[in-house]
Structure formats: C-alpha cells, structure tokens
N, C-alpha and C. Protein backbone atom coordinates (compact mmCIF):
# COMPACT_ATOMS: atom_id res chain seq x y z
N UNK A 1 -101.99 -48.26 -138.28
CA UNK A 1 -100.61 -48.29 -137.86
C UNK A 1 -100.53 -47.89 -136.39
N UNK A 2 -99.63 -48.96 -135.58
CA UNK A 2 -99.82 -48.58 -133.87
C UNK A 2 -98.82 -47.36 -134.12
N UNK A 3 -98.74 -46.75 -133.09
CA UNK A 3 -97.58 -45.67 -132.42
C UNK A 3 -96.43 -46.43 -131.52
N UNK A 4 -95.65 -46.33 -131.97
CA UNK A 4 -94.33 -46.65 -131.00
C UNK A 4 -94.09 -45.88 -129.78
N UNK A 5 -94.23 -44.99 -129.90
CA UNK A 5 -93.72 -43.86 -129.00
C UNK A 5 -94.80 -43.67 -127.88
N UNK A 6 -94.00 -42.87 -126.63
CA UNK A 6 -94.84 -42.97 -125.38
C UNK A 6 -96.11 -42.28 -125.33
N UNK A 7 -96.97 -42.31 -124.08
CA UNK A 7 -98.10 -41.10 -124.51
C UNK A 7 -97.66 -39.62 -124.36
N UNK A 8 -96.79 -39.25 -123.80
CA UNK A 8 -95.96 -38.07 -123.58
C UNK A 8 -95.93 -37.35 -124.78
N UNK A 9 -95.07 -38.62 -125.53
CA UNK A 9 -94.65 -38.40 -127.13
C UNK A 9 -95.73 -38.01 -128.03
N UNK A 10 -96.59 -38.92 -127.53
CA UNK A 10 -97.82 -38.42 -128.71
C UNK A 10 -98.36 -37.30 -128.21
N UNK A 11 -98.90 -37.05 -126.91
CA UNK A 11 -99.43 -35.96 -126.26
C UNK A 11 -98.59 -34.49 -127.01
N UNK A 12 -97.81 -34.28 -126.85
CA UNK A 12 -96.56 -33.36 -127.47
C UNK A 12 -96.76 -33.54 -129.24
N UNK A 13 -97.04 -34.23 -130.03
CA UNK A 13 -97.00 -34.14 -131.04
C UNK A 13 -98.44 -33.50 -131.58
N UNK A 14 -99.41 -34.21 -130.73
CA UNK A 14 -100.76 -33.40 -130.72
C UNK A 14 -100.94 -32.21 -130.62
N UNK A 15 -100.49 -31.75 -129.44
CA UNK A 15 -100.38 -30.54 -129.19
C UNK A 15 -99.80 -29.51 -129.99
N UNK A 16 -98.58 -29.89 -130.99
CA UNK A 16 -97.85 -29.16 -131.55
C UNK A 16 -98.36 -29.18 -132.80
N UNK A 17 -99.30 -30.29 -133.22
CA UNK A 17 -100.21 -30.31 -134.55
C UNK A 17 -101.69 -29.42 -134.54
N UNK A 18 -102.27 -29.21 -132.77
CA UNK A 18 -103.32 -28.40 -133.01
C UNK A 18 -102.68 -26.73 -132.59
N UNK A 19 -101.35 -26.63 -132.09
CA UNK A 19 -100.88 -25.33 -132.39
C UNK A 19 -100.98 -24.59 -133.36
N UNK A 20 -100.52 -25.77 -134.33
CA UNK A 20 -100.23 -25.06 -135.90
C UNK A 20 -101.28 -25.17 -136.44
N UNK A 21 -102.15 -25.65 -136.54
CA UNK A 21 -103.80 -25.48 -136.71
C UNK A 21 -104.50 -23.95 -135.87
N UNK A 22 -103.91 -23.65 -135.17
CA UNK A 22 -104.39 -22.41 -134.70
C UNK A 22 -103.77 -21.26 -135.43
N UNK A 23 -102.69 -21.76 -135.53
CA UNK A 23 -102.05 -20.64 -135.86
C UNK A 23 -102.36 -20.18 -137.32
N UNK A 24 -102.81 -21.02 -138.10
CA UNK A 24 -102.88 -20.99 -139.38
C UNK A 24 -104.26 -20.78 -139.90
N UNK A 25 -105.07 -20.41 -138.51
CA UNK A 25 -106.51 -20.07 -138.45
C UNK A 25 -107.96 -21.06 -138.88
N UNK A 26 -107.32 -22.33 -138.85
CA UNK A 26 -108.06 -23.45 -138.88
C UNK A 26 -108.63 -24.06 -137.48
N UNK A 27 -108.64 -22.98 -136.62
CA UNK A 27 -109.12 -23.42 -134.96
C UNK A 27 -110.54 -23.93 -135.54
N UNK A 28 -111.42 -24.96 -134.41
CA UNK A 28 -112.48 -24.87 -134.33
C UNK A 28 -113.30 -23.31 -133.96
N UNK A 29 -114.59 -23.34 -134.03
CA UNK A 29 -115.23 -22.06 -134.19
C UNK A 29 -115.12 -21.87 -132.52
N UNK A 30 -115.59 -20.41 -132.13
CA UNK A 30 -115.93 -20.46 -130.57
C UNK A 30 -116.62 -20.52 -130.55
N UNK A 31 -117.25 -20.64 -128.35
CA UNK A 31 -118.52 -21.30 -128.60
C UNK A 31 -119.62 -19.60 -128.81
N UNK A 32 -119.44 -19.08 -129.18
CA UNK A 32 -120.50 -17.90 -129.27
C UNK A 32 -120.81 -18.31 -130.62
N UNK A 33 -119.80 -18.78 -131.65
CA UNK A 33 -120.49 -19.15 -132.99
C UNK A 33 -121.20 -20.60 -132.74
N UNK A 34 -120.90 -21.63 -131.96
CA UNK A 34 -121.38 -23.05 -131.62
C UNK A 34 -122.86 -23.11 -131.35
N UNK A 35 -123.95 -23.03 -132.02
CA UNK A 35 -125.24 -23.36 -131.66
C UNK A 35 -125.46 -24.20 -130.23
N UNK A 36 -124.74 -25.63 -130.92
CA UNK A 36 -124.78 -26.78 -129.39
C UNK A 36 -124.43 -26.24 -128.63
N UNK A 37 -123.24 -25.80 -128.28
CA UNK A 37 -123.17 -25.24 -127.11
C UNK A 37 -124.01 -24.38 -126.03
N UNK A 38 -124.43 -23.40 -127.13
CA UNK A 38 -125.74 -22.42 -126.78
C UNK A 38 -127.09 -23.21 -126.10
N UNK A 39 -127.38 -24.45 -126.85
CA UNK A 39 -128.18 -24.82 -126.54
C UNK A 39 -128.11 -25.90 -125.52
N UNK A 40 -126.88 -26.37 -125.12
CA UNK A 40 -126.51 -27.23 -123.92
C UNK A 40 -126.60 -26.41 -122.99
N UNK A 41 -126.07 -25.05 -122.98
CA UNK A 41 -126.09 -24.48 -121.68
C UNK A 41 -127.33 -23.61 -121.24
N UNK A 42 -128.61 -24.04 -122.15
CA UNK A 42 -130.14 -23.99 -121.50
C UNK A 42 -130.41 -25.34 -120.42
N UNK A 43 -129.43 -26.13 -120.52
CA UNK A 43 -129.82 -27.66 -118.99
C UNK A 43 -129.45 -26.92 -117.91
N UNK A 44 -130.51 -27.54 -117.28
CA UNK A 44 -130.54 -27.00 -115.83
C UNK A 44 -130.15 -28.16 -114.92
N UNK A 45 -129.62 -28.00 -114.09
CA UNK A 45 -128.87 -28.54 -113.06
C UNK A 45 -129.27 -30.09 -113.02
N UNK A 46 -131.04 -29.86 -112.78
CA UNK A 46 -131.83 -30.49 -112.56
C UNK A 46 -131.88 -31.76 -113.94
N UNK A 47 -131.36 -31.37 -115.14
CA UNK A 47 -131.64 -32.26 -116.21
C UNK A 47 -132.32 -31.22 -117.43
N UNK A 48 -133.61 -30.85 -116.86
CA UNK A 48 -134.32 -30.68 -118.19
C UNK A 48 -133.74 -28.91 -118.86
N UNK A 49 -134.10 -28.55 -119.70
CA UNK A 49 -134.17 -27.10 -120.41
C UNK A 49 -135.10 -25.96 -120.04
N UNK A 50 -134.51 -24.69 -120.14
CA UNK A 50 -135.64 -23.86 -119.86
C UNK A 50 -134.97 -22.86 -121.00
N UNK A 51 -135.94 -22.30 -122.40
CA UNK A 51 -135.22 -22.08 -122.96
C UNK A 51 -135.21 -20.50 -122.75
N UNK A 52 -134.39 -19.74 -123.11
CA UNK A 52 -134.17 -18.47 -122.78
C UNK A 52 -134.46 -17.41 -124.44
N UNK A 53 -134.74 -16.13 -123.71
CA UNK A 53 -134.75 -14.82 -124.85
C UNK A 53 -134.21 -15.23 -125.78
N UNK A 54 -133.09 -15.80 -126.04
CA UNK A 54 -132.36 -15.83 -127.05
C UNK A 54 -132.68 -16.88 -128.33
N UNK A 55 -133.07 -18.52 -127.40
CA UNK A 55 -133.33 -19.75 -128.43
C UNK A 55 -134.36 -19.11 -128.40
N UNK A 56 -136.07 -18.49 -127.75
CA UNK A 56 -137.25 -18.44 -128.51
C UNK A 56 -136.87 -17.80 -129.57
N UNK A 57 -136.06 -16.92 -129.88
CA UNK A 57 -135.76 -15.98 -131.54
C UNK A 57 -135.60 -16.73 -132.40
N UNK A 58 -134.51 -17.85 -131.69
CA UNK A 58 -134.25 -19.04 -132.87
C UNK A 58 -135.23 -19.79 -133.44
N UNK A 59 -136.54 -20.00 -132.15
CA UNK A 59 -137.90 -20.35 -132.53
C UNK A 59 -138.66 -19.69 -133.02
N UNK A 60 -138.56 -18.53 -133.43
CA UNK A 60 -139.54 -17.36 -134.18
C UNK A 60 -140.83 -17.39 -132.89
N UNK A 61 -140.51 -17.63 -131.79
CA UNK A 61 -141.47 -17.69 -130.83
C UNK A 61 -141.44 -16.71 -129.68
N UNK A 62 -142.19 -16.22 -129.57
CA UNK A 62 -141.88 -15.09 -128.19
C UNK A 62 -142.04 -16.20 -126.56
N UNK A 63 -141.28 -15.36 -125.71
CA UNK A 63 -140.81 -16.34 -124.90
C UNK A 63 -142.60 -16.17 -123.70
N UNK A 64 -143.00 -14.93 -123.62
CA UNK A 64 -144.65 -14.81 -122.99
C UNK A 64 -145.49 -16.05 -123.89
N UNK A 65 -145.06 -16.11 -124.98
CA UNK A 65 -146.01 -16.76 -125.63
C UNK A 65 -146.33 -18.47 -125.45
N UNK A 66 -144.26 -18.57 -124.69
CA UNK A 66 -144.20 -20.56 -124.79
C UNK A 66 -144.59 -20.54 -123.47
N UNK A 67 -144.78 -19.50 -122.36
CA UNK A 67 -145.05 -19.71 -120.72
C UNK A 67 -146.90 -20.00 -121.01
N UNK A 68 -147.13 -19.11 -122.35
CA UNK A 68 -148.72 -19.23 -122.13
C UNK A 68 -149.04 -20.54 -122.46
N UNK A 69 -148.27 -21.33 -123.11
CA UNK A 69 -148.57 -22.68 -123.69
C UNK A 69 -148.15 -23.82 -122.70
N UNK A 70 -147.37 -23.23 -121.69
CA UNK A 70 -146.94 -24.63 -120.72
C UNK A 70 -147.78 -24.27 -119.61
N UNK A 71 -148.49 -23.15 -119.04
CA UNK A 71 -149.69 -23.26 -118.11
C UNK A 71 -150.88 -23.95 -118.90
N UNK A 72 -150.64 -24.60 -120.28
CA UNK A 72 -151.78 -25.40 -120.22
C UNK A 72 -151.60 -26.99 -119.86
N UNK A 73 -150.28 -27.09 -119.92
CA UNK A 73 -150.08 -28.30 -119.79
C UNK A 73 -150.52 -29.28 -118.05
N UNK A 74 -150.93 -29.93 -118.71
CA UNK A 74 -151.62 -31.03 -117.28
C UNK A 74 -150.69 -32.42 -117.27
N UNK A 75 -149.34 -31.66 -116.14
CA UNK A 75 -148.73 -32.31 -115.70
C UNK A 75 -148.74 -33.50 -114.06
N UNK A 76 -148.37 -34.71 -113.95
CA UNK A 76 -148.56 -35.37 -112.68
C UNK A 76 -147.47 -34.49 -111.58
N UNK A 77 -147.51 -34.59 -110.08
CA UNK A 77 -146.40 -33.97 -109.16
C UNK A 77 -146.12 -32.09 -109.76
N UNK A 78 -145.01 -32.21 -109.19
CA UNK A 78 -144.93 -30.59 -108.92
C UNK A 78 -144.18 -30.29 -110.06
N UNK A 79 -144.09 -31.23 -110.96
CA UNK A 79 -142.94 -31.00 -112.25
C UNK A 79 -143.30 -29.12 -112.58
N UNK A 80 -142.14 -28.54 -113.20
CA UNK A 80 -142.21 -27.17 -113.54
C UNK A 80 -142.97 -27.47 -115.33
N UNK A 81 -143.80 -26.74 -115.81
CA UNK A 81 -144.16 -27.04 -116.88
C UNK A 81 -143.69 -26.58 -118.32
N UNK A 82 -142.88 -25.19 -117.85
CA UNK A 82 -142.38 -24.76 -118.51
C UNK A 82 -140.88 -25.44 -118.80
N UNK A 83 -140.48 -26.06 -118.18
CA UNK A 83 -139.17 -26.74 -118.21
C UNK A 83 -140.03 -28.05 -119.24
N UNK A 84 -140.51 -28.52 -118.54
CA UNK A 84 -141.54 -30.02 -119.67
C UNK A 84 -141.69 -29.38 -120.83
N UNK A 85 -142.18 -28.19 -121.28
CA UNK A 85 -142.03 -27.85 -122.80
C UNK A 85 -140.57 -27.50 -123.19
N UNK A 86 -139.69 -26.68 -122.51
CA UNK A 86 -138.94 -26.00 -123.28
C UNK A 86 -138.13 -27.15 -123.56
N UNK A 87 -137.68 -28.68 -122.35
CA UNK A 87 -136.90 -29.83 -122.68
C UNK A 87 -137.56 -30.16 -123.92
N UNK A 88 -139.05 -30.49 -124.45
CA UNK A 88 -139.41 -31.49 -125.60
C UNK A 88 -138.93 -30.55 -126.87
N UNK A 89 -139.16 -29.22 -126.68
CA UNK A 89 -138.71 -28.55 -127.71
C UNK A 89 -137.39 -28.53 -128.08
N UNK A 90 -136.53 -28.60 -127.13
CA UNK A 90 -135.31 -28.53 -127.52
C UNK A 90 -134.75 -29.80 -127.91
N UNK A 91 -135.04 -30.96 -127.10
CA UNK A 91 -135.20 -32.35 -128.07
C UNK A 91 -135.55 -32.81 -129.30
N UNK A 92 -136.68 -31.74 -129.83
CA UNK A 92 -137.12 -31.74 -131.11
C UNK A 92 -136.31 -31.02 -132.48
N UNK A 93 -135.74 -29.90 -131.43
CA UNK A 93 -135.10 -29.35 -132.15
C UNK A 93 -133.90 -29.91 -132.63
C-alpha cells in the first residue's frame, strides 16, 4: 500500500512510532550491549582491524600471544602484520 501523505508526514509519524517504542522500553539495545558495533570500531582508518584487550577475551586469546603469531607472518611491502591477522580474524569471526 503507497502512502499518500508527504515525507514530512511520514517522517513525523515515524518518529512518533519510534518514540513510543522507547518509551515502552522496546528501544534497540545500546551500543555497549551491540557486539557489531564493538567490533566495527576495531577498523582503522586505514581499512583493516587491529583487535584490542577486549575482542582477544572474546577470542580466549591473549593479545602478547596474537602479536607473537603475526611476527611470523611473511608479508610483501611494509603491510603492518598484526593488522593482516587481526583483519582475517575478525572476518572469520
């Protein structure tokens, strides 16, 4: 079914439908409960991930332990290596 009414109109009706969704404590979660979020804001400027204290826990992995595993990596150019693991991991994940 189209909408008759302007986008104003609908804009305003939206708004007044996710009000009352707040109010009634049906908000979406925040992002401290949002995993994705958490884990979007390991991208670095640059593109790839560097994952922090917090996701290695999520990995049952200590974070000395994933630096010891990306100085093995035999990368081409000056790429950072630890960013090359922590991106595939978090892709995987």
């Amino acid at each position: 079914m189209r909408y008759r009414g302007s986008y104003v109109e609908m804009s305003k009706a939206n708004l007044q439908t996710n009000d009352s969704q707040i109010r009634q404590g049906s908000a979406p979660d925040s992002t401290d409960d949002n995993g994705l979020l958490n884990i979007l804001a390991l991208q670095k400027a640059s593109g790839g991930f560097e994952i922090d204290t917090a996701f290695a826990r999520i990995l049952k992995i200590s974070l000395p332990h994933l630096h010891d595993i990306s100085a093995k990596i035999q990368a081409k150019g000056g790429s950072d290596k630890f960013v090359l693991l922590s991106t595939a991991i978090v892709i995987k994940f």
